[in-house]
Protein backbone atom coordinates (compact mmCIF):
# COMPACT_ATOMS: atom_id res chain seq x y z
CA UNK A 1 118.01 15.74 2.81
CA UNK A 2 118.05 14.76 -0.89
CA UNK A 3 117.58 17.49 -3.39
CA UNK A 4 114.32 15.26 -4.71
CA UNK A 5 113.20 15.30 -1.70
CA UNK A 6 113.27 19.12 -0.63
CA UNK A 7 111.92 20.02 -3.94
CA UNK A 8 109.02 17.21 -3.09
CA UNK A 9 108.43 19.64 0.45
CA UNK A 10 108.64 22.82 -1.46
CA UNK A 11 105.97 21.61 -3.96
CA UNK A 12 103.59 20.30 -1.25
CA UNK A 13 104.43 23.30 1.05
CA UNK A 14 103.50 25.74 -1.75
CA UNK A 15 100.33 23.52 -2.18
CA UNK A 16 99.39 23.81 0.67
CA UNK A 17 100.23 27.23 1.08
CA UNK A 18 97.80 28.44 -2.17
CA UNK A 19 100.88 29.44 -4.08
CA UNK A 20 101.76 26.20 -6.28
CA UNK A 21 100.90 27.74 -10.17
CA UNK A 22 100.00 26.51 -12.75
CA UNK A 23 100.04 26.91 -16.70
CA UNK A 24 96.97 27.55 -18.72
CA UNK A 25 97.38 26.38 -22.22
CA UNK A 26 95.60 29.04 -24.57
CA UNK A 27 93.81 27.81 -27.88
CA UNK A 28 93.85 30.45 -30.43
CA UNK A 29 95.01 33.88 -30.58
CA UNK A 30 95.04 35.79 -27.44
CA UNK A 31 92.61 38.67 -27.22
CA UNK A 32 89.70 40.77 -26.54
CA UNK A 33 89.10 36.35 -25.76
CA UNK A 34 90.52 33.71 -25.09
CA UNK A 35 89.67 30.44 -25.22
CA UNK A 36 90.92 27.46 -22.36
CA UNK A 37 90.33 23.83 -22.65
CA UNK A 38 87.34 24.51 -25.20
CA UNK A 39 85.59 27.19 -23.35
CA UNK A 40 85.56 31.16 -24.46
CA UNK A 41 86.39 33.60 -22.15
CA UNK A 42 86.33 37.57 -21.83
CA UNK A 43 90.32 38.40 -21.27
CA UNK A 44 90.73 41.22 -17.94
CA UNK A 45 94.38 39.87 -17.73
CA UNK A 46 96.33 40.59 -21.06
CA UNK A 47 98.85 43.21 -21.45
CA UNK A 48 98.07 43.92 -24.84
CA UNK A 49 96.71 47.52 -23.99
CA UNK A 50 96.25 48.76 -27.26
CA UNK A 51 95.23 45.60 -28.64
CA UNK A 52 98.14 45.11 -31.19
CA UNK A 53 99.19 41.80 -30.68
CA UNK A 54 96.55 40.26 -33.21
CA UNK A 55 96.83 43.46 -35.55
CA UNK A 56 97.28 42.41 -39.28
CA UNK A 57 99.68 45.16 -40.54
CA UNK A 58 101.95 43.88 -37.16
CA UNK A 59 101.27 40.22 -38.70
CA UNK A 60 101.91 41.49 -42.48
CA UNK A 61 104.82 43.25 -41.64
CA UNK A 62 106.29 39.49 -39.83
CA UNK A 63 105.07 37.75 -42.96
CA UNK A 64 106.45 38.86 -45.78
CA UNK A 65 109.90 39.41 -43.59
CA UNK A 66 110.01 35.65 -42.69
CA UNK A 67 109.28 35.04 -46.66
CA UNK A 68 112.38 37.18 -47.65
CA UNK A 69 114.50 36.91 -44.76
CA UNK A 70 113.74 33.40 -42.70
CA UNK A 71 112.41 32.54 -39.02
CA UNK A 72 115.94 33.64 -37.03
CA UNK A 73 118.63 36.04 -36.65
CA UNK A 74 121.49 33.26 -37.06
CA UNK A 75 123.92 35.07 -34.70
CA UNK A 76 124.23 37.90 -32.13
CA UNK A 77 124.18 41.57 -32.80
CA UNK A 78 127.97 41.80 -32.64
CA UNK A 79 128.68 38.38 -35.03
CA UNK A 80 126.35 38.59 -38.33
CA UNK A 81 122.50 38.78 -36.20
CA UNK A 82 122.58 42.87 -36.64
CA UNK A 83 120.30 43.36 -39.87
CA UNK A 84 119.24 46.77 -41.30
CA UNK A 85 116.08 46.37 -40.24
CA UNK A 86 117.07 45.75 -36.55
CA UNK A 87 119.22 49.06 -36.92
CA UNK A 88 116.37 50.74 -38.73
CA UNK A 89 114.01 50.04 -35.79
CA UNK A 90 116.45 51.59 -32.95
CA UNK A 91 116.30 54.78 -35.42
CA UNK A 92 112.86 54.93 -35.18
CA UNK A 93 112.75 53.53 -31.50
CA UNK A 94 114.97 56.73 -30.32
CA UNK A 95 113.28 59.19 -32.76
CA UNK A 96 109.99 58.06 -31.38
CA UNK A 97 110.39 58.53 -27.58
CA UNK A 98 113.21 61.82 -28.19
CA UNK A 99 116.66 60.22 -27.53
CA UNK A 100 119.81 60.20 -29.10
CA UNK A 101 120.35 56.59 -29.50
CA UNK A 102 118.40 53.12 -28.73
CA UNK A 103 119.59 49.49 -28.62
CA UNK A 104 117.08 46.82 -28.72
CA UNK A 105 117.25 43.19 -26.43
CA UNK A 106 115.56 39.99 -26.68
CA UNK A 107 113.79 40.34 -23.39
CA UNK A 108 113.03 43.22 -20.84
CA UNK A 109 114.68 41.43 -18.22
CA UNK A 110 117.54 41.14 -20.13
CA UNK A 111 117.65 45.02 -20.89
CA UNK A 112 117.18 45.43 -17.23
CA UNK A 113 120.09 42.98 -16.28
CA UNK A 114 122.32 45.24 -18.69
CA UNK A 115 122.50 48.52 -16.70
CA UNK A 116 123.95 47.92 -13.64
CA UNK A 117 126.32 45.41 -14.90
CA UNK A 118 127.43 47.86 -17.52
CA UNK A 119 127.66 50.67 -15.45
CA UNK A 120 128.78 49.60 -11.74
CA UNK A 121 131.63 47.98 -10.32
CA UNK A 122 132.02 46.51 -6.44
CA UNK A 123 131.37 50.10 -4.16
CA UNK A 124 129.33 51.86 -6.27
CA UNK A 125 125.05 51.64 -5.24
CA UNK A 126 121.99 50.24 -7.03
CA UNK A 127 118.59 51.93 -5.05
CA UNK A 128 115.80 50.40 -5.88
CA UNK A 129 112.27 51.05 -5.38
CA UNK A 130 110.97 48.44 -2.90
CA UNK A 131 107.99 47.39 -5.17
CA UNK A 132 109.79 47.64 -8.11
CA UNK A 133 109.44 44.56 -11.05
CA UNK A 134 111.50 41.54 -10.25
CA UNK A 135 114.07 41.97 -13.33
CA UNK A 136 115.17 45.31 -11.86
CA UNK A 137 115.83 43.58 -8.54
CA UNK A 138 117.46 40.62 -9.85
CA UNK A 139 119.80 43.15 -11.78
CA UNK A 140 120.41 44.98 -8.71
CA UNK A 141 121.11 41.28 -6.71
CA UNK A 142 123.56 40.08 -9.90
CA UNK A 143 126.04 43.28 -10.38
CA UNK A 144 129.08 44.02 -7.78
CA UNK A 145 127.38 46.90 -6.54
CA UNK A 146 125.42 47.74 -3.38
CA UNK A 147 122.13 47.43 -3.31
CA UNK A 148 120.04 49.15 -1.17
CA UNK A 149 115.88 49.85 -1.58
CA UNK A 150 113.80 52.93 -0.59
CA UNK A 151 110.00 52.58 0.37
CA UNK A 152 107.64 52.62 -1.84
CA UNK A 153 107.35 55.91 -3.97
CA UNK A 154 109.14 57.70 -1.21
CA UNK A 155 111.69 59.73 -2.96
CA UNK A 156 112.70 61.58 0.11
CA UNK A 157 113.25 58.08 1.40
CA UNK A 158 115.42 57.99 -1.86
CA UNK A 159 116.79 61.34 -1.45
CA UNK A 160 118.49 60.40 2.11
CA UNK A 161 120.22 57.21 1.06
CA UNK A 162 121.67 58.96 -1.86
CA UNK A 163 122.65 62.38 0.10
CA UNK A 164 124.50 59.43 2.46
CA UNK A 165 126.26 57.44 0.07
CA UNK A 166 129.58 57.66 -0.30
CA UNK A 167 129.81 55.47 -3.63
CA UNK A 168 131.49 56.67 -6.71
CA UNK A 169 128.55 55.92 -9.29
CA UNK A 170 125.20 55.59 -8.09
CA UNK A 171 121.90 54.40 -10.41
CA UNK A 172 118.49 54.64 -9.38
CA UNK A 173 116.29 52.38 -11.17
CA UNK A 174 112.24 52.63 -10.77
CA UNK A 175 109.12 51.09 -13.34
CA UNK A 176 107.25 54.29 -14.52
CA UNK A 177 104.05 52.09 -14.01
CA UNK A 178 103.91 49.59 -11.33
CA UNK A 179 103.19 46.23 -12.42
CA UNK A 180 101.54 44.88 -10.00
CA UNK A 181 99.42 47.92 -8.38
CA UNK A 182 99.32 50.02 -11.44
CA UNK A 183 100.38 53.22 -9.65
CA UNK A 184 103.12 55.54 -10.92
CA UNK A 185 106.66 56.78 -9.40
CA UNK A 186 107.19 60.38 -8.76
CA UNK A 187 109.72 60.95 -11.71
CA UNK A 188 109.79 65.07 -11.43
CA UNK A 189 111.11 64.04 -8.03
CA UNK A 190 113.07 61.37 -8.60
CA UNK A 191 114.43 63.47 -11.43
CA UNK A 192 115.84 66.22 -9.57
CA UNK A 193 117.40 64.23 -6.54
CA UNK A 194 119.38 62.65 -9.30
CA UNK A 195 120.34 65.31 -10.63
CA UNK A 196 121.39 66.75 -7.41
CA UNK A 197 123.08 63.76 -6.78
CA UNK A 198 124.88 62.96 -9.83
CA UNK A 199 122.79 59.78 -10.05
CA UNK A 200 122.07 57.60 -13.06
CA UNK A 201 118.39 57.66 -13.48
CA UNK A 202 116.85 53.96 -15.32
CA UNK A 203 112.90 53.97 -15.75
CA UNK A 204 111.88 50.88 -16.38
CA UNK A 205 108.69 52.16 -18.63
CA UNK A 206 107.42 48.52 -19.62
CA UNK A 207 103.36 49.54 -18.68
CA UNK A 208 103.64 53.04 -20.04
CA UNK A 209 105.39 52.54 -23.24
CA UNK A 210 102.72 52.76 -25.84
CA UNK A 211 99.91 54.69 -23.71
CA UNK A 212 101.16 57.45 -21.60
CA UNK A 213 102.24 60.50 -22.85
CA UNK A 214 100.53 62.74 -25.54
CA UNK A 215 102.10 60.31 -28.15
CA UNK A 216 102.74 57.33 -26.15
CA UNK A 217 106.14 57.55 -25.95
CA UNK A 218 105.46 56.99 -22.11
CA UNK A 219 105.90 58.07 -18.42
CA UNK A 220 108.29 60.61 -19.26
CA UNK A 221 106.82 62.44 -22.16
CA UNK A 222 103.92 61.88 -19.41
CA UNK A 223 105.87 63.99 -17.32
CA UNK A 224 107.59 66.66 -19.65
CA UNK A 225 110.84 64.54 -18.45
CA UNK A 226 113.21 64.16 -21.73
CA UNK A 227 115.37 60.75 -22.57
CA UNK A 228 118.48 62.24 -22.01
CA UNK A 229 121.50 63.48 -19.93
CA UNK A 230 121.56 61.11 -16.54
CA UNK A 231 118.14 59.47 -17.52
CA UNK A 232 117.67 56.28 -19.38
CA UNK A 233 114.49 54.57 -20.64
CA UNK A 234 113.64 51.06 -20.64
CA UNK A 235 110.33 50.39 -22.70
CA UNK A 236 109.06 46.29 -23.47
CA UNK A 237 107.60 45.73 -27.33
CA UNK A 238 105.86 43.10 -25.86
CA UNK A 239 102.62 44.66 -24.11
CA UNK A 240 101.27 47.82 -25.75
CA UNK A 241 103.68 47.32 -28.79
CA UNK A 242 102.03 43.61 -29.43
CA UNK A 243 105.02 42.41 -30.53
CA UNK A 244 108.54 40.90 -28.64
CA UNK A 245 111.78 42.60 -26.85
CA UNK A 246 112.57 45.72 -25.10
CA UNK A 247 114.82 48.66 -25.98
CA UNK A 248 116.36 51.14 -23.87
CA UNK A 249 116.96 54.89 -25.16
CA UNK A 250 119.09 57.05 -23.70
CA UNK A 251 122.17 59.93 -24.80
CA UNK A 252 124.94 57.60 -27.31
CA UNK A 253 127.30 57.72 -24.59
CA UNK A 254 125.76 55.36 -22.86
CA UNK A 255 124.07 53.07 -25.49
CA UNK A 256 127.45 52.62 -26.92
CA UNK A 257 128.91 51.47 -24.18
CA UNK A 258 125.74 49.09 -23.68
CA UNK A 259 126.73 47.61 -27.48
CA UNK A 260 130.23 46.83 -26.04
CA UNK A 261 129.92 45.69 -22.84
CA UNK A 262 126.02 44.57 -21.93
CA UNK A 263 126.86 40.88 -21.68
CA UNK A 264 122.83 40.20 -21.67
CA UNK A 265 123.18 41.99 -25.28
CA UNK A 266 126.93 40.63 -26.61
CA UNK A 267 125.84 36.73 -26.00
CA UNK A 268 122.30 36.17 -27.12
CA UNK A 269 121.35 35.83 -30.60
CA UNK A 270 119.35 38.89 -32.20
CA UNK A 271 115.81 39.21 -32.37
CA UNK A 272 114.42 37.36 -35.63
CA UNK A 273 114.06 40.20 -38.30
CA UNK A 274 110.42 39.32 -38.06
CA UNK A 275 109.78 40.32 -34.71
CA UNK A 276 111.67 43.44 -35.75
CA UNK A 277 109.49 44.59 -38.56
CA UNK A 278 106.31 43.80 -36.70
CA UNK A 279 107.73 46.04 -34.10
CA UNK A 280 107.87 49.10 -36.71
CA UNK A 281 104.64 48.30 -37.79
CA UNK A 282 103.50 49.09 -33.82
CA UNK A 283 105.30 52.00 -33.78
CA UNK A 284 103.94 53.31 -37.22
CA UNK A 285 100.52 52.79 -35.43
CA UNK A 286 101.33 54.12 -32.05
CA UNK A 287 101.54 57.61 -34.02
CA UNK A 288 98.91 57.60 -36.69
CA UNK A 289 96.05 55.54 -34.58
CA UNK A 290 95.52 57.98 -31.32
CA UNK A 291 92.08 56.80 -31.14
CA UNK A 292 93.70 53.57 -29.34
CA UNK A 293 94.94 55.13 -26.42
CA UNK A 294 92.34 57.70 -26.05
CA UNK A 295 89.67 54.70 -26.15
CA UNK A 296 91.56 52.73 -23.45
CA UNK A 297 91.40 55.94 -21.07
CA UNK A 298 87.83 55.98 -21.88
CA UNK A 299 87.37 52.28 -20.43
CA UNK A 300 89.48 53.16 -17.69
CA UNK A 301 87.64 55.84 -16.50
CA UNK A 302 84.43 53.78 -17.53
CA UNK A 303 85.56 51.04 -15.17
CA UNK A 304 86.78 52.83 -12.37
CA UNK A 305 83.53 55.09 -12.12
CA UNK A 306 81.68 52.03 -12.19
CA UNK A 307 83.19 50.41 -9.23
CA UNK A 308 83.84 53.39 -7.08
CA UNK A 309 81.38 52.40 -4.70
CA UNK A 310 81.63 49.20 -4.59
CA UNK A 311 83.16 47.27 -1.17
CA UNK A 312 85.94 46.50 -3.11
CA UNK A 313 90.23 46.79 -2.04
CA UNK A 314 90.45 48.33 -5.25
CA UNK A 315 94.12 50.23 -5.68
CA UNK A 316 94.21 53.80 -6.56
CA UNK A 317 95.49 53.12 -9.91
CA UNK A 318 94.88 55.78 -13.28
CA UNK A 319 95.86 53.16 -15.33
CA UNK A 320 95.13 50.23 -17.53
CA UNK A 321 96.51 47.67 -14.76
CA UNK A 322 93.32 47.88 -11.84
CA UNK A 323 94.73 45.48 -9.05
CA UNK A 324 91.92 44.28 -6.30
CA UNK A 325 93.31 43.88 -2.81
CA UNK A 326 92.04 40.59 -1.66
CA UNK A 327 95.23 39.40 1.08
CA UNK A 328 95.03 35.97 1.55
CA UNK A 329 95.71 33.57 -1.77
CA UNK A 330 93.21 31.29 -1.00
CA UNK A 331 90.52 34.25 -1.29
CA UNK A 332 92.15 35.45 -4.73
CA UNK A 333 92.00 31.71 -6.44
CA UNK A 334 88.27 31.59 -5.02
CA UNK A 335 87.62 34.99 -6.55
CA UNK A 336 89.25 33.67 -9.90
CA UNK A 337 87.34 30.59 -9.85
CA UNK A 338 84.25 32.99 -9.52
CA UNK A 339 85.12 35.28 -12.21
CA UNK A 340 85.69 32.13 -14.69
CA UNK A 341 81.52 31.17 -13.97
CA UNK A 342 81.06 34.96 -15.53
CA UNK A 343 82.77 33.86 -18.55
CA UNK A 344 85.95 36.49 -17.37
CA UNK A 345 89.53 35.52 -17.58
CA UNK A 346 91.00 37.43 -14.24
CA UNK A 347 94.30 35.24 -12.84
CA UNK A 348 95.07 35.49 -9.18
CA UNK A 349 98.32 37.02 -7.93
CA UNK A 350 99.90 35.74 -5.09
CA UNK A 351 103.17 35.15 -3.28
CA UNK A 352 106.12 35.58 -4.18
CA UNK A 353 104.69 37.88 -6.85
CA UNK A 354 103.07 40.33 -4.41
CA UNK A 355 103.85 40.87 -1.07
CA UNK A 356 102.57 38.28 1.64
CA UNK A 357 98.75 39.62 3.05
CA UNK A 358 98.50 41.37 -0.28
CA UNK A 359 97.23 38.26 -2.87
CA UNK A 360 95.09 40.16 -5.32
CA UNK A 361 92.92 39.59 -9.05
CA UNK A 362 94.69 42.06 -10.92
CA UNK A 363 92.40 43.55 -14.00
CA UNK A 364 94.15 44.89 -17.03
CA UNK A 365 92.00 46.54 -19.27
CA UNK A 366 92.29 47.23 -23.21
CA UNK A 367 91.34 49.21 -25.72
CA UNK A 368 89.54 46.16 -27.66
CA UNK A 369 87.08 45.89 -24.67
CA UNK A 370 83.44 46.98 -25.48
CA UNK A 371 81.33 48.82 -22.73
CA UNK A 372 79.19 45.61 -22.89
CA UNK A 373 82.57 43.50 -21.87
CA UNK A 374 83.19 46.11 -18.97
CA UNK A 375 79.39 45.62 -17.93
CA UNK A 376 79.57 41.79 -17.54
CA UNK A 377 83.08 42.35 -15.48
CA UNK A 378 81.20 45.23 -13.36
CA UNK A 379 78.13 42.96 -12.86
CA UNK A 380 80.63 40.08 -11.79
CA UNK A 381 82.18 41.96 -8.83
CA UNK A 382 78.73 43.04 -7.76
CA UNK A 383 78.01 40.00 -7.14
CA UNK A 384 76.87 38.43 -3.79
CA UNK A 385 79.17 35.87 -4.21
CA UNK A 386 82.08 38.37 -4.27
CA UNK A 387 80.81 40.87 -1.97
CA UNK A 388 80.77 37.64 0.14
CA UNK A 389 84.36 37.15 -0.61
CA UNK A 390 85.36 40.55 0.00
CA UNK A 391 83.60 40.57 3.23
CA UNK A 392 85.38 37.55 4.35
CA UNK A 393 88.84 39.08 3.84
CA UNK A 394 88.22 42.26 5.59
């Protein structure tokens, strides 16, 4: 069959199926609000957690760079791209969350990409979480090595494949947060089988970076767990930061060899000194403005309290990303479309995000929401209509 025609099937299949997406332009800065084809609504679906993206000393700090250094980078890291101010903010990116060393990438998914290609060749193993973030998978899928996947937060699970291996390096790569269900992974565990094991530990910390920790400096200060010695960090400047990029921190050793050999880092331009300084600016806030997290616990707790007894799939999440089980997709647009006649932004998650039977409206909440915003969301999935919809699934 013709390639035009196959893609033609997959698009109608996928239709048909309650999994064809589609785009949402945005008009005007995105939010506490946003606003969609004219119409203002209340935003349950940003990652801005600490509510930094719009924050004028993050836009200052972008402004007067462009005026005095220009939109771009002009080259990569290892050409001409590497400005002060990009090595200034890996200072301050290490110093922040307790490491030796940092080195900053364009994308998260390109930070993830970098550590197993970096550090495995053909025989050695990638283990995976099973539910871990599709970057980390598609890093594990892309390098020489083995990949294999434990269940679910089951670090015994873990522990057995790694006690079995036979491989000369192993990594064991997990998000601190979940993504998608907002739980967290057992990282004393995880911690000690690798270092039992003489595994490479990688956290990807994208959803904890920012608000976990008593500084923010994530899952691991969380935890008590330092950045250091067979444990790296990954942490994305685009969620609680506001900003662009992800770093990962971690002993020199192996953020040097990341600088030489990371071909995710060596051949992609640098980020634009902009984005760099507006990232300092986050970081400058992350540590004078505590306030911010401890007001988006606050609403967290608010929210969850709320709800508690509500017939509702809600996942047993303590943080800012509350996912509602609702299994079938065609049940999670509905319950989208419903959320939208409340005036609240909530997209639907479905396959091949999620798991099939597991389609969900996954709620992030910030610290820019009022009480009164988390009211008109609680009052929302009161509803009889959703109740309805709830019912129907179960």
């Amino acid at each position: 069959m013709p390639w035009r025609e196959q893609l033609i099937q997959q698009h109608r299949s996928r239709v048909t199926a309650n999994t064809w997406r589609e785009r949402q332009a945005t008009q005007d800065a995105v939010g506490r609000e946003l606003k969609v084809n004219g119409k203002t609504y209340l935003n349950f679906c940003s990652n801005d957690y600490l509510g930094l993206a719009n924050h004028p000393a993050l836009a200052a700090a972008a402004t007067d760079t462009i005026q005095k250094r220009g939109t771009g980078a002009a080259a990569s890291h290892l050409i001409c791209g590497h400005q002060d101010i990009h090595q200034q903010l890996e200072n301050e990116l290490a110093a922040f969350v307790g490491a030796e060393k940092a080195i900053a990438f364009s994308t998260g998914y390109m930070a993830n990409l970098a550590v197993p290609q970096t550090f495995l060749e053909r025989g050695d193993l990638v283990l995976q979480d099973r539910l871990n973030h599709a970057s980390l998978i598609d890093a594990g899928r892309f390098c020489e090595a083995n990949l294999k996947r434990y269940r679910h937060l089951d670090f015994a699970h873990a522990q057995t494949i790694l006690l079995k291996s036979n491989a000369n390096k192993k990594l064991l790569t997990t998000d601190g947060v979940f993504s998608m269900d907002g739980d967290q992974a057992p990282l004393h565990e995880l911690t000690e089988i690798c270092r039992q094991t003489e595994t490479l530990l990688l956290i990807d910390d994208a959803h904890g970076f920012g608000v976990l920790g008593e500084t923010g400096a994530g899952s691991l200060e969380q935890h008590g767990i330092g950045v250091g010695g067979g444990v790296l960090m990954l942490g994305t400047l685009g969620k609680a930061a506001g900003s662009f990029g992800a770093f990962i921190a971690g002993d020199a050793v192996y953020i040097d060899s990341l600088i030489q050999r990371a071909r995710s880092y060596i051949y992609t331009t640098a980020l634009p000194p902009s984005i760099a300084a507006a990232t300092r600016a986050a970081i400058q806030i992350f540590q004078t403005e505590p306030e911010r997290r401890e007001k988006l616990n606050a609403n967290i707790h608010y929210f969850r309290q709320a709800v508690g007894d509500l017939p509702l799939k809600l996942l047993d999440s303590k943080t800012a990303i509350q996912p509602i089980l609702l299994g079938d997709s065609e049940t999670a647009l509905q319950a989208t479309s419903l959320l939208q006649q409340h005036g609240l932004w909530i997209t639907a998650i479905r396959p091949p995000t999620v798991p099939e039977g597991t389609a969900r409206i996954r709620i992030t909440i910030s610290c820019e929401h009022h009480q009164s915003d988390l009211d008109q969301l609680i009052a929302a999935l009161s509803s009889d209509a959703m109740r309805t919809l709830t019912e129907t699934d179960q």
